[in-house]
C-alpha atoms as a PDB file:
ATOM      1  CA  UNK A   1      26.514  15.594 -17.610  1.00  0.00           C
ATOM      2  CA  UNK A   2      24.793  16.444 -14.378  1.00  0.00           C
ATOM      3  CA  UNK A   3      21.852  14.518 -13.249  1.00  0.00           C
ATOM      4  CA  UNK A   4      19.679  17.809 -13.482  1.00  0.00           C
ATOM      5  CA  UNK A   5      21.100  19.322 -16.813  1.00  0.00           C
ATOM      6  CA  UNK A   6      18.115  21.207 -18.478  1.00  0.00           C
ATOM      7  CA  UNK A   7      15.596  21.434 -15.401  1.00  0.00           C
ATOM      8  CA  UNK A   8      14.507  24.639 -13.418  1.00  0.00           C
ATOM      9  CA  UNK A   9      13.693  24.155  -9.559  1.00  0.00           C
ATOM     10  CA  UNK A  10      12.079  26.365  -7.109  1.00  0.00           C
ATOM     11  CA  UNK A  11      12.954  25.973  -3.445  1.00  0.00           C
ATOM     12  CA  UNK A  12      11.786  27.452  -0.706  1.00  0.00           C
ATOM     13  CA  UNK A  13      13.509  28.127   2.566  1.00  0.00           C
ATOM     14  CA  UNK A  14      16.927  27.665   0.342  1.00  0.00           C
ATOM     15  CA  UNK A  15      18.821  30.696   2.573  1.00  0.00           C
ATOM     16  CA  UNK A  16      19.829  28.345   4.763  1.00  0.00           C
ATOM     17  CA  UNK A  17      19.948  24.573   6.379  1.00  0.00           C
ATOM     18  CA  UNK A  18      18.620  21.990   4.567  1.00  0.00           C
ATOM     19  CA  UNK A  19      17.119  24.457   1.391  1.00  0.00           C
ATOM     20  CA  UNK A  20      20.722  25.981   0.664  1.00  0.00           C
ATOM     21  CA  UNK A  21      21.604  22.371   0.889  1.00  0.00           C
ATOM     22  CA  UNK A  22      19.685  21.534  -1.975  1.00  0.00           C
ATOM     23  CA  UNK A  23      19.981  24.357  -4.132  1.00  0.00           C
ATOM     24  CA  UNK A  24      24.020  23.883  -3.515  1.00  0.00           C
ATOM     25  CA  UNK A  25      23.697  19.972  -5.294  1.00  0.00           C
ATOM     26  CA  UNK A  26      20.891  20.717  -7.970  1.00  0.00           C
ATOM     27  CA  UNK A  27      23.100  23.719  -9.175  1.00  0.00           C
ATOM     28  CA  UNK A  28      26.248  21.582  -9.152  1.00  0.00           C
ATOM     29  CA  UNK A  29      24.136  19.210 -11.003  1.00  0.00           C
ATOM     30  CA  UNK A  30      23.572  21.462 -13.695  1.00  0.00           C
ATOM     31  CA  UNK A  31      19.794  22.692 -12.558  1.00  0.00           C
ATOM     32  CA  UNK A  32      18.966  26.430 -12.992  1.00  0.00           C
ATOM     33  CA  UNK A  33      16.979  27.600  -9.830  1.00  0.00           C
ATOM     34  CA  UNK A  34      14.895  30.119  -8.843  1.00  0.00           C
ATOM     35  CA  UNK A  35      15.499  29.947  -4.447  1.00  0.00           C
ATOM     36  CA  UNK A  36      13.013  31.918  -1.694  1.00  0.00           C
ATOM     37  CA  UNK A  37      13.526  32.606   1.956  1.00  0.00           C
ATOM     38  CA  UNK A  38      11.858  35.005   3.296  1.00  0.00           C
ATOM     39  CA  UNK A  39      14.925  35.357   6.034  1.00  0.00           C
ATOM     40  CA  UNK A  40      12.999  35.722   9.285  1.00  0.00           C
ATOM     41  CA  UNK A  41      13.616  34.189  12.741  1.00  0.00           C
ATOM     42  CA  UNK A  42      13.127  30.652  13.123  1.00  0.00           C
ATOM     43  CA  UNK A  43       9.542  31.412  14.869  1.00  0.00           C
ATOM     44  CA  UNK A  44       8.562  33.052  11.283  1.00  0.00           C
ATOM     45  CA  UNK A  45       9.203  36.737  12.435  1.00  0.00           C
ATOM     46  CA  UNK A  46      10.516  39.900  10.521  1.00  0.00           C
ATOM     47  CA  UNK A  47      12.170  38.958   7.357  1.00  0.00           C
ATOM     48  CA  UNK A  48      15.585  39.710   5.473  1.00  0.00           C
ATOM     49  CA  UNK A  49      16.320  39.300   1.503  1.00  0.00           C
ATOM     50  CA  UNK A  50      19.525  38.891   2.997  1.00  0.00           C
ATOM     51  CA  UNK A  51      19.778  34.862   2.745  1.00  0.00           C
ATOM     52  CA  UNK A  52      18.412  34.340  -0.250  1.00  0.00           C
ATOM     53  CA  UNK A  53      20.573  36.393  -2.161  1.00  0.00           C
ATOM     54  CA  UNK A  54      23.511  34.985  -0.586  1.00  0.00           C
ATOM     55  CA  UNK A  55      23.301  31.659  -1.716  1.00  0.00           C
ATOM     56  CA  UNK A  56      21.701  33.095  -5.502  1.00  0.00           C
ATOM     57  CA  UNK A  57      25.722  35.044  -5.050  1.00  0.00           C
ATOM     58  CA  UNK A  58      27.234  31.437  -4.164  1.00  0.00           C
ATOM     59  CA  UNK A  59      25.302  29.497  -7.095  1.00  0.00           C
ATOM     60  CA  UNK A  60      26.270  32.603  -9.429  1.00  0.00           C
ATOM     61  CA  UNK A  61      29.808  32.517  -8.594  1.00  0.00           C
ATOM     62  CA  UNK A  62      30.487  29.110  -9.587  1.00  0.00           C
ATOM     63  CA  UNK A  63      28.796  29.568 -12.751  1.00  0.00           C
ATOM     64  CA  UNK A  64      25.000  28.785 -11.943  1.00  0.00           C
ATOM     65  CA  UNK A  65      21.900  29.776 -13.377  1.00  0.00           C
ATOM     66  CA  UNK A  66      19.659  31.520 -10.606  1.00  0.00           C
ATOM     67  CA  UNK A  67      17.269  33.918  -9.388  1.00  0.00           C
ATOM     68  CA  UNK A  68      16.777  34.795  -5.286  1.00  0.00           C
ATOM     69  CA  UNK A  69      13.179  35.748  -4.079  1.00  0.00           C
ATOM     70  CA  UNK A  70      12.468  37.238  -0.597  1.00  0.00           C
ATOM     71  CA  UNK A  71       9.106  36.974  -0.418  1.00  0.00           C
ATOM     72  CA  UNK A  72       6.905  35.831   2.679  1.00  0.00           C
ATOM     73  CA  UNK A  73       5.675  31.780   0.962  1.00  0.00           C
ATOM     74  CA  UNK A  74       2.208  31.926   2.904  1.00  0.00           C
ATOM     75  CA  UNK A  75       1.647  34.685   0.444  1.00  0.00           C
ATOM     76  CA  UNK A  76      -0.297  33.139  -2.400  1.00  0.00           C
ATOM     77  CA  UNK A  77       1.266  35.760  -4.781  1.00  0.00           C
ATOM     78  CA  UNK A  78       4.609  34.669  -4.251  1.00  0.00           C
ATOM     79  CA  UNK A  79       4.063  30.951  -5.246  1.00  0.00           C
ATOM     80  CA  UNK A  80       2.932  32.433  -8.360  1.00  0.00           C
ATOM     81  CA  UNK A  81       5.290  34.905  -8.643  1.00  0.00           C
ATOM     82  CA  UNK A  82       8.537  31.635  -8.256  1.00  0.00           C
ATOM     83  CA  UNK A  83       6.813  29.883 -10.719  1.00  0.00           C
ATOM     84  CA  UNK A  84       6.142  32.908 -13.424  1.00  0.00           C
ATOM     85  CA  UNK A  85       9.910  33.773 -12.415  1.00  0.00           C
ATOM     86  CA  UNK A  86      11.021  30.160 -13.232  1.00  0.00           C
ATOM     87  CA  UNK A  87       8.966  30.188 -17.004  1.00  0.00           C
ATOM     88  CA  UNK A  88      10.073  33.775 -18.085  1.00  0.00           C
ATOM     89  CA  UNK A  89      13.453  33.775 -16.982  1.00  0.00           C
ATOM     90  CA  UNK A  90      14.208  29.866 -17.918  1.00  0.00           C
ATOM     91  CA  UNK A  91      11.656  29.160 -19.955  1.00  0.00           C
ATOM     92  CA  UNK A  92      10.072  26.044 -18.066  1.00  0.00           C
ATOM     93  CA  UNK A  93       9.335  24.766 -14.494  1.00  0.00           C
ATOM     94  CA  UNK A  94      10.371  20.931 -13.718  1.00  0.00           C
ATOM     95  CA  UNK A  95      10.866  20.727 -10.387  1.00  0.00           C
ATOM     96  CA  UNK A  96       8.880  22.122  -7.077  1.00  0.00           C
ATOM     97  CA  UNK A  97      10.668  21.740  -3.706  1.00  0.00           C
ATOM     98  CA  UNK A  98       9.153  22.916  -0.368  1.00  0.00           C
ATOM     99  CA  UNK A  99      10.869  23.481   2.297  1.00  0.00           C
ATOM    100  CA  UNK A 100      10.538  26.542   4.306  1.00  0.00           C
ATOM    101  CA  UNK A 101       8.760  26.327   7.825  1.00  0.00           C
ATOM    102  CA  UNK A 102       8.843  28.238  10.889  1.00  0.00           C
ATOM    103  CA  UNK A 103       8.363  26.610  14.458  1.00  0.00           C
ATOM    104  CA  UNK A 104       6.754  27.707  17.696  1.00  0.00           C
ATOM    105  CA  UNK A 105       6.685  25.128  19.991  1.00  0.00           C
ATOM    106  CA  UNK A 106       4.617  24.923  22.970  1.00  0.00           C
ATOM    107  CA  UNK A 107       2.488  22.205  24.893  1.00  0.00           C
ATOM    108  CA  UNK A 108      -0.924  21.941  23.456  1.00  0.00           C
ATOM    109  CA  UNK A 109      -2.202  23.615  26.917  1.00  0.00           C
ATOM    110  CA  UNK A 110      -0.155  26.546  26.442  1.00  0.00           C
ATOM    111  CA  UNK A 111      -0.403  26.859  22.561  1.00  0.00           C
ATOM    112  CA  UNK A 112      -1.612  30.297  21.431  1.00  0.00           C
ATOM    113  CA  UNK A 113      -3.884  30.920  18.580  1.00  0.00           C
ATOM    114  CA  UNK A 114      -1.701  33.087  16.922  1.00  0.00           C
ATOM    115  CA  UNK A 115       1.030  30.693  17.472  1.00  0.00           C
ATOM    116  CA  UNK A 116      -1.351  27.752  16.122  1.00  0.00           C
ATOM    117  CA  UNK A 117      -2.014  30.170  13.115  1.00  0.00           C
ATOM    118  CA  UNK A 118       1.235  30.869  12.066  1.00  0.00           C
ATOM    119  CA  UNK A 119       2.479  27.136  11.871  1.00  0.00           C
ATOM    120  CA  UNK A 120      -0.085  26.492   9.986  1.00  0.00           C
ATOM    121  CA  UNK A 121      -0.146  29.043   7.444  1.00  0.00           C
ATOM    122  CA  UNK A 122       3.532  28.604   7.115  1.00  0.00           C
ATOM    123  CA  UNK A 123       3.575  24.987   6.452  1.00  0.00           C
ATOM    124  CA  UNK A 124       0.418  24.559   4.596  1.00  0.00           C
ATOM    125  CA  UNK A 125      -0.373  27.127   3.391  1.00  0.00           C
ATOM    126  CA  UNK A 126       3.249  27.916   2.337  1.00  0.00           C
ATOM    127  CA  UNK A 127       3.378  24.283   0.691  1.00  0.00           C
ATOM    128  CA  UNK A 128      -0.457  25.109  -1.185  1.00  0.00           C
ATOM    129  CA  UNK A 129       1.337  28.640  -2.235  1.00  0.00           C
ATOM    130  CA  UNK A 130       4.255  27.012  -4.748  1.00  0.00           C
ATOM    131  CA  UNK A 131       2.054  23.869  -5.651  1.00  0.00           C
ATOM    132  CA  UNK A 132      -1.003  25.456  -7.097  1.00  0.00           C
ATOM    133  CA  UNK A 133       0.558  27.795  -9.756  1.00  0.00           C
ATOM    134  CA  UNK A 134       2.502  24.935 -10.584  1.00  0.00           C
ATOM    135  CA  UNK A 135       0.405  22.306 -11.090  1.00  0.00           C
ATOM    136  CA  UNK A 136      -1.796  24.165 -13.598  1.00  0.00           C
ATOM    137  CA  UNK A 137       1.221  25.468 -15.351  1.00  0.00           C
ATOM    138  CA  UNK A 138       2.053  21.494 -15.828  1.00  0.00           C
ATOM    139  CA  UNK A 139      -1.352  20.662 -16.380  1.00  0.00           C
ATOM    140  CA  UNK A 140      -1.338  23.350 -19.096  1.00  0.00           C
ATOM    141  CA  UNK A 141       1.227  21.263 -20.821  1.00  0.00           C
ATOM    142  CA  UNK A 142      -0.502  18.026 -21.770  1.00  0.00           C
ATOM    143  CA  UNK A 143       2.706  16.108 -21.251  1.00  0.00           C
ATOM    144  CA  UNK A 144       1.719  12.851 -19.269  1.00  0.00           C
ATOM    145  CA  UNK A 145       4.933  11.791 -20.459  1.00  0.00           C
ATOM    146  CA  UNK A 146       7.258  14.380 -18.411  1.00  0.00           C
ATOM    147  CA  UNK A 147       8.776  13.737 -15.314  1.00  0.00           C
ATOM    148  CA  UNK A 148       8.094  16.740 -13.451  1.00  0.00           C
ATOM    149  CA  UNK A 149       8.539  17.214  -9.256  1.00  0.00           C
ATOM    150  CA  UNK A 150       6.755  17.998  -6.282  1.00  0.00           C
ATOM    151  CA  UNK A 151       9.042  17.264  -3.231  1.00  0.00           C
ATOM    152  CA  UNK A 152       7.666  18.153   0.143  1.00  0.00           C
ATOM    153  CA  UNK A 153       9.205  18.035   3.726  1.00  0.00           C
ATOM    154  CA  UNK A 154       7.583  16.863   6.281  1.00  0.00           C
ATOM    155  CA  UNK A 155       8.839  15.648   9.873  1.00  0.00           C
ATOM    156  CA  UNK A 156       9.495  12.842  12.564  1.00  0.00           C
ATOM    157  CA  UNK A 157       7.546  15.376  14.731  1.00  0.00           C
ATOM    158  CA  UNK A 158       4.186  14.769  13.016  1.00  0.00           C
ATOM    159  CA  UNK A 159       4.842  10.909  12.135  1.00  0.00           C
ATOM    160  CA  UNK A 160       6.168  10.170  15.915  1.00  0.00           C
ATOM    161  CA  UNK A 161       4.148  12.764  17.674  1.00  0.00           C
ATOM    162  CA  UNK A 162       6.314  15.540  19.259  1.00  0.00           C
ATOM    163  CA  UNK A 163       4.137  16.302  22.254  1.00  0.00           C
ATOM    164  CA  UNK A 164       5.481  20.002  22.734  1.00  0.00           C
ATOM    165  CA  UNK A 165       4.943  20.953  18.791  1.00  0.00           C
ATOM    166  CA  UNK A 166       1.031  19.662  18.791  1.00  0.00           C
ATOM    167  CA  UNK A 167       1.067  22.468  15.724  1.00  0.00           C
ATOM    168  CA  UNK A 168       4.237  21.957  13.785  1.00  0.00           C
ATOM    169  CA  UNK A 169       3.395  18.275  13.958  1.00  0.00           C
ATOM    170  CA  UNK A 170      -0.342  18.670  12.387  1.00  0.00           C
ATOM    171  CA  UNK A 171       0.792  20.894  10.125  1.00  0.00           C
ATOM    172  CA  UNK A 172       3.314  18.400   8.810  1.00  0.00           C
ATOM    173  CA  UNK A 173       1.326  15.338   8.531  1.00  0.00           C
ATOM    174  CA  UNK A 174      -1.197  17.746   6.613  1.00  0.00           C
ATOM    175  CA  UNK A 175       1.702  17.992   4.397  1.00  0.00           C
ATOM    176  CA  UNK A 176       1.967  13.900   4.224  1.00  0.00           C
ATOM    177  CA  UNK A 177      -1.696  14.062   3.032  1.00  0.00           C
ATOM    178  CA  UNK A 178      -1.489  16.860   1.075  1.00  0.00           C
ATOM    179  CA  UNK A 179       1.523  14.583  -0.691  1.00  0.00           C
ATOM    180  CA  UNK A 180      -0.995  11.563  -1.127  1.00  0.00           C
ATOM    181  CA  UNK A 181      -3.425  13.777  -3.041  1.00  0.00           C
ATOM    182  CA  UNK A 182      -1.019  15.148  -4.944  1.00  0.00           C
ATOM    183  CA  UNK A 183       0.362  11.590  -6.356  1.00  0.00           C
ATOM    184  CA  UNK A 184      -3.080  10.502  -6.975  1.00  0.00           C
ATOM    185  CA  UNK A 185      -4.647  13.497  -8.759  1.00  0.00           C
ATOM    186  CA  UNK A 186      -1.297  14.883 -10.930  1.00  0.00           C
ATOM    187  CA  UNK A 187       0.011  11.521 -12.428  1.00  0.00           C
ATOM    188  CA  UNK A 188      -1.932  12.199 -15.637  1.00  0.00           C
ATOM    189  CA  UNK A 189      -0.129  15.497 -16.119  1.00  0.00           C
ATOM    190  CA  UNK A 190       3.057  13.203 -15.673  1.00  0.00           C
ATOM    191  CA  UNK A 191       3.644  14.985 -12.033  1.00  0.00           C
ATOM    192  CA  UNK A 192       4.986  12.965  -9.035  1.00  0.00           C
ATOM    193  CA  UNK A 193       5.089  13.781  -5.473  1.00  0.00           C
ATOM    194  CA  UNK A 194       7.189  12.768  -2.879  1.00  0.00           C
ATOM    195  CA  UNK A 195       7.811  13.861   0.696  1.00  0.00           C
ATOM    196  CA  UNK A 196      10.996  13.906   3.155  1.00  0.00           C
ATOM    197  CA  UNK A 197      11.154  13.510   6.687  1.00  0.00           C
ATOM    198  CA  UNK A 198      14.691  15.117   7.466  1.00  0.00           C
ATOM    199  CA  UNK A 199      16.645  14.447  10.540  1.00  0.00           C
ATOM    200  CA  UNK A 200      19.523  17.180  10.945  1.00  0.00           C
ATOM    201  CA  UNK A 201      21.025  19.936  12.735  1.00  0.00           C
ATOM    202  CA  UNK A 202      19.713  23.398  11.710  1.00  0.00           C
ATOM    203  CA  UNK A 203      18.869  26.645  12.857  1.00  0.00           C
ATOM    204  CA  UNK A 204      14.733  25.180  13.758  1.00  0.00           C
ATOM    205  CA  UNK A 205      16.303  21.821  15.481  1.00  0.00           C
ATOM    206  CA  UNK A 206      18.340  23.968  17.754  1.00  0.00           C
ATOM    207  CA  UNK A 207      15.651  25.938  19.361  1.00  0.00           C
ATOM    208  CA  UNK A 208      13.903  22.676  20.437  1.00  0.00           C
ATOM    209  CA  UNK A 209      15.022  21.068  23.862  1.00  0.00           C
ATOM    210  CA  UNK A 210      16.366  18.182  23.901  1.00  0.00           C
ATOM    211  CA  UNK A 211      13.768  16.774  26.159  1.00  0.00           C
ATOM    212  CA  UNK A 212      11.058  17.444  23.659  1.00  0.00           C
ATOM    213  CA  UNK A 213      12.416  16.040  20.669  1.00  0.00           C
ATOM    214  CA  UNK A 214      11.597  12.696  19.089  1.00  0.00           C
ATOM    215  CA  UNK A 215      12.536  10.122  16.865  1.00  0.00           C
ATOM    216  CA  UNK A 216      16.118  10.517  14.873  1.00  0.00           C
ATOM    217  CA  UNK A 217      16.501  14.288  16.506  1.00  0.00           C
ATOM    218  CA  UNK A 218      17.857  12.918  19.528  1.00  0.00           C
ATOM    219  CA  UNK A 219      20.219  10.834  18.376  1.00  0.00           C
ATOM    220  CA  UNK A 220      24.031  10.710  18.902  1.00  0.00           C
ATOM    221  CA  UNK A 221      26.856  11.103  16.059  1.00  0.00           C
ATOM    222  CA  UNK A 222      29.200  13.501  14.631  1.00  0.00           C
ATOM    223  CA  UNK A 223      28.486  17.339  12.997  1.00  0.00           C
ATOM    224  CA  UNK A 224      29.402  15.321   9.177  1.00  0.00           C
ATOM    225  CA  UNK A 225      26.211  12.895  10.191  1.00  0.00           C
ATOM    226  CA  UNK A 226      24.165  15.476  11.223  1.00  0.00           C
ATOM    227  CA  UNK A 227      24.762  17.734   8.347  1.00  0.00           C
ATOM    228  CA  UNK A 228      21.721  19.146   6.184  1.00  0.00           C
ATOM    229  CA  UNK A 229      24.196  18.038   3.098  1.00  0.00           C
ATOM    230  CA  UNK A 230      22.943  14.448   3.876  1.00  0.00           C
ATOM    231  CA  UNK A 231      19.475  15.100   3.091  1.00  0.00           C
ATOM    232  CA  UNK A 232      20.026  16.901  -0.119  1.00  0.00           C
ATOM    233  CA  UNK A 233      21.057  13.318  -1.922  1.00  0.00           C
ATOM    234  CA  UNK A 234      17.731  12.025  -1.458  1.00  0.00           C
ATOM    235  CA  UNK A 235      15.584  15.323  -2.729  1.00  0.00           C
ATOM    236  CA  UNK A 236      18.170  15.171  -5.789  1.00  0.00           C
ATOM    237  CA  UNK A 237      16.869  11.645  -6.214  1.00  0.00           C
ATOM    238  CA  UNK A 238      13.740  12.425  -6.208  1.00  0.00           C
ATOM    239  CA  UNK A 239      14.176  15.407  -8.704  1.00  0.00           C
ATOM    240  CA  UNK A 240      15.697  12.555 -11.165  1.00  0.00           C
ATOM    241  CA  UNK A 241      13.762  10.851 -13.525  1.00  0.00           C
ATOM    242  CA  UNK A 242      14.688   7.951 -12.535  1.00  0.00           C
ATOM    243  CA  UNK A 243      11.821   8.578  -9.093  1.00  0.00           C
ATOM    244  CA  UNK A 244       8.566   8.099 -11.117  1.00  0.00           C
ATOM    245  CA  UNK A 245       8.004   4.436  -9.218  1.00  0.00           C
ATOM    246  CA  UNK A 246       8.159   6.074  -5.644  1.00  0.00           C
ATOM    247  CA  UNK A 247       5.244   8.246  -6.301  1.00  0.00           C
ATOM    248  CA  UNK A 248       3.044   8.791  -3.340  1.00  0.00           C
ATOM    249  CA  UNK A 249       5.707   7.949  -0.950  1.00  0.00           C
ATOM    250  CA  UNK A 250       7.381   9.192   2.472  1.00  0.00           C
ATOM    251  CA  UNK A 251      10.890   8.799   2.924  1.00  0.00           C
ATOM    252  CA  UNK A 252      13.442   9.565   5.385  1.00  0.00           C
ATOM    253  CA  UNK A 253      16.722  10.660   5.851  1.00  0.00           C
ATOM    254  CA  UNK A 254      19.044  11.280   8.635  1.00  0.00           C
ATOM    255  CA  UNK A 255      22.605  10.930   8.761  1.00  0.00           C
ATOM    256  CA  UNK A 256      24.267   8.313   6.863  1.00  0.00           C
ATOM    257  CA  UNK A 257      20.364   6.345   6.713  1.00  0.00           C
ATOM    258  CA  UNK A 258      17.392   6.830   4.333  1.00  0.00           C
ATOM    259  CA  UNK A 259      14.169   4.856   4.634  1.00  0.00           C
ATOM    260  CA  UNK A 260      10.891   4.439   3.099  1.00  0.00           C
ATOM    261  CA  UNK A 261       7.684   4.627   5.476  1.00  0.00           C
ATOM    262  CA  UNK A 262       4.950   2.397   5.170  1.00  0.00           C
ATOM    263  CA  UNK A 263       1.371   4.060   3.846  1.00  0.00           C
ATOM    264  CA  UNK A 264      -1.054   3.905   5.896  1.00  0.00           C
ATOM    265  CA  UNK A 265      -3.064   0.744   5.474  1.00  0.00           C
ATOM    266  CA  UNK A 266      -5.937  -1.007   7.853  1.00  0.00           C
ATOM    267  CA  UNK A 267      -4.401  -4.066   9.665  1.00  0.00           C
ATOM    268  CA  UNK A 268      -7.311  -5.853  11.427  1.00  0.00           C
ATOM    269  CA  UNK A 269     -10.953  -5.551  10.594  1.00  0.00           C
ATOM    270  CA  UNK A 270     -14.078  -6.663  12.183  1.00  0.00           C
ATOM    271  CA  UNK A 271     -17.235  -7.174  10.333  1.00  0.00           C
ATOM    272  CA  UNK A 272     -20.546  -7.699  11.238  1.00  0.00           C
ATOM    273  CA  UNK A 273     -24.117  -8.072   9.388  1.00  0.00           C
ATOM    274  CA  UNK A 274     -25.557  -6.169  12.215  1.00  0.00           C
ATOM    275  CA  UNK A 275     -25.644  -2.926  14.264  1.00  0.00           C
ATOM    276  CA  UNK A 276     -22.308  -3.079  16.498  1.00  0.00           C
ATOM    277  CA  UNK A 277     -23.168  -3.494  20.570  1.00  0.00           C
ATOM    278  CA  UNK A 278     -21.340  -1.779  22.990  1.00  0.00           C
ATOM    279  CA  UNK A 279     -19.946  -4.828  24.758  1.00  0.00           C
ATOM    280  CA  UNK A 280     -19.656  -7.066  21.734  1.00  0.00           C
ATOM    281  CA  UNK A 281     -17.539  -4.803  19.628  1.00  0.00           C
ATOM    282  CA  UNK A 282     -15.766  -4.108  22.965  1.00  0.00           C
ATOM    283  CA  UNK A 283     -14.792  -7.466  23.375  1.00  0.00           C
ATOM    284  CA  UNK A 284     -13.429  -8.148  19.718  1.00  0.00           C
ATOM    285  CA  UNK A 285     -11.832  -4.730  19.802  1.00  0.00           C
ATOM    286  CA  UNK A 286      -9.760  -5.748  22.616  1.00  0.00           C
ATOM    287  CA  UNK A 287      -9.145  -9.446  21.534  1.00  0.00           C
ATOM    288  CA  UNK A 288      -8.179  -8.655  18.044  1.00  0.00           C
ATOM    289  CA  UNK A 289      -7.317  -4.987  17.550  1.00  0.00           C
ATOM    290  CA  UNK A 290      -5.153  -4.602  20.636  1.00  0.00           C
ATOM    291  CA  UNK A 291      -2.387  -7.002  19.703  1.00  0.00           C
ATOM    292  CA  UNK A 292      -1.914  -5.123  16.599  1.00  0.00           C
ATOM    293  CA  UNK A 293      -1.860  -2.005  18.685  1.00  0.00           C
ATOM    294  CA  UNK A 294       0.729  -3.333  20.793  1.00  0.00           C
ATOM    295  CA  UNK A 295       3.190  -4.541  18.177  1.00  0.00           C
ATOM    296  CA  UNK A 296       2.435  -7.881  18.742  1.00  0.00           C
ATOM    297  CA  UNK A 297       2.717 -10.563  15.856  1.00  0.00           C
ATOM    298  CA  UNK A 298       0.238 -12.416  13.889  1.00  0.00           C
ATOM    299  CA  UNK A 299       1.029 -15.676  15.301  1.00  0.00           C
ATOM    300  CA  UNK A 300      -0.071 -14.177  18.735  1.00  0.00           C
ATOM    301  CA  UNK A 301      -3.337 -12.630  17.595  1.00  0.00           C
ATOM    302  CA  UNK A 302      -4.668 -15.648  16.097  1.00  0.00           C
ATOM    303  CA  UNK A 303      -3.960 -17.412  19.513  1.00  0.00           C
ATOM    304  CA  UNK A 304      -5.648 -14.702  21.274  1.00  0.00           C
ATOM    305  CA  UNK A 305      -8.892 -15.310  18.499  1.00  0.00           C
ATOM    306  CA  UNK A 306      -9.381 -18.691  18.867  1.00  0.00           C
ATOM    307  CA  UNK A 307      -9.029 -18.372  22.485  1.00  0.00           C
ATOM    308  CA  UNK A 308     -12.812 -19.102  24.032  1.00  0.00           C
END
């Protein structure tokens, strides 16, 4: 028995890296897939059904259930197009995972339009493409009962703050919010949704210099730790039913590691029963919000408080 016996995924951007990673486990795990890539460069251009269908070939070979789909995900009428695919061909949809993305990095000052544009449409729009059709298609079923999957990917680049990939790194927390939403407003329809910050080596990652990465890209370790097969574990976790208590939730992995980010949540709060003044709220900013800021711990920021 394989952990995903009976389900159907879509995933996107599964011609290569971290996707083909994925579909590779959830078809050994007994999942029948329908898998996208539109097979363009890793800045988004031209496109080739070329990937898709070679891992669709792989999965086949070994005895898989699959369908390959070359379409371009910022198109809205490819989402809906996977997700029709995955109904009439399988017969249900249980599982959504997005990963495709493009990147063109460049320093906020030098950042293009166009190149703001396509990031964005790619990531977001890309994520909004696969999501939509398949949340009313769950919704549709009136099963608050089911354990059905969104799993996004989003990055160390938005959650650290890459400072050469000001667009890949809004369009990624975007994603994180997109996520929260998600959780909150699809529970009743018995949806979750989860997403992944990945750390690995893959055809994106290399284009980036090493002096502009962040976070777990830069560090150290072998070509088995940095592996996209490491992060596939984790989104096959998530596709189990055993996930519906991490709902809502960013999690990590890189490596041999996987972690579980904090929401966000407000840490210090001032209150007043009048209008703030400059130079008062100033002054309590500074004496209690600033030690939070700067990592410091409690025991220190009621010192500084009581301090005349």
């Amino acid at each position: 028995m394989g952990v995903m016996d009976g389900k159907v995924a879509i995933i996107t951007g599964a011609g290569r890296g971290i996707g083909a990673s994925i579909a590779r486990l959830f078809a050994a795990e007994g999942a029948a897939l329908v898998v996208n890539d539109l097979g363009g460069s890793p800045d988004g251009t031209g496109s080739d059904e070329g990937p898709a269908k070679q891992i669709a070939d792989e999965i086949a070979a070994t005895g898989g259930q699959v369908v390959s789909d070359g379409g371009d995900i910022a198109d809205v009428a490819t989402g809906q197009r996977l997700v029709d695919t995955a109904v009439n061909q399988f017969g249900r949809l249980d599982v959504v995972v997005n990963v495709a993305g493009i990147l063109r990095d460049r320093m906020i000052f030098n950042l293009s339009e166009e190149d703001w544009d396509a990031v964005i449409r790619v990531h977001l729009k890309g994520h909004y493409s696969t999501i939509r059709p398949a949340s009313a298609y769950w919704r549709g079923l009136r099963d608050p009962g089911g354990h059905y999957r969104i799993i996004n990917f989003t990055s160390i680049s938005g959650l650290d703050g890459s400072p050469g990939q000001p667009n890949y790194a809004a369009a990624k927390m975007g994603v994180v919010g997109l996520t929260y939403s998600l959780a909150q407003s699809l529970a009743r329809y018995g949806v979750t949704a989860n997403a992944i910050a990945p750390g690995a080596m893959t055809r994106l990652t290399a284009t980036v210099p090493g002096d502009k990465q962040v976070g777990d890209s830069t560090r150290s370790g072998t070509d088995s730790e940095h592996s996209p097969d490491n992060i596939a574990p984790l989104a096959l976790y998530l596709a189990s039913e055993r996930s519906d208590w991490l709902t809502g939730r960013v999690v990590s992995a890189h490596g041999y590691e996987v972690g579980l980010y904090q929401n966000p949540e407000v840490v210090r709060q001032l209150n007043s029963t009048t209008p703030w003044r400059y130079d008062q709220l100033a002054g309590l900013m500074e004496r209690s919000f600033r030690p939070a800021a700067d990592g410091l711990p409690d025991s220190v920021f009621t010192s500084q408080l009581s301090t005349p």
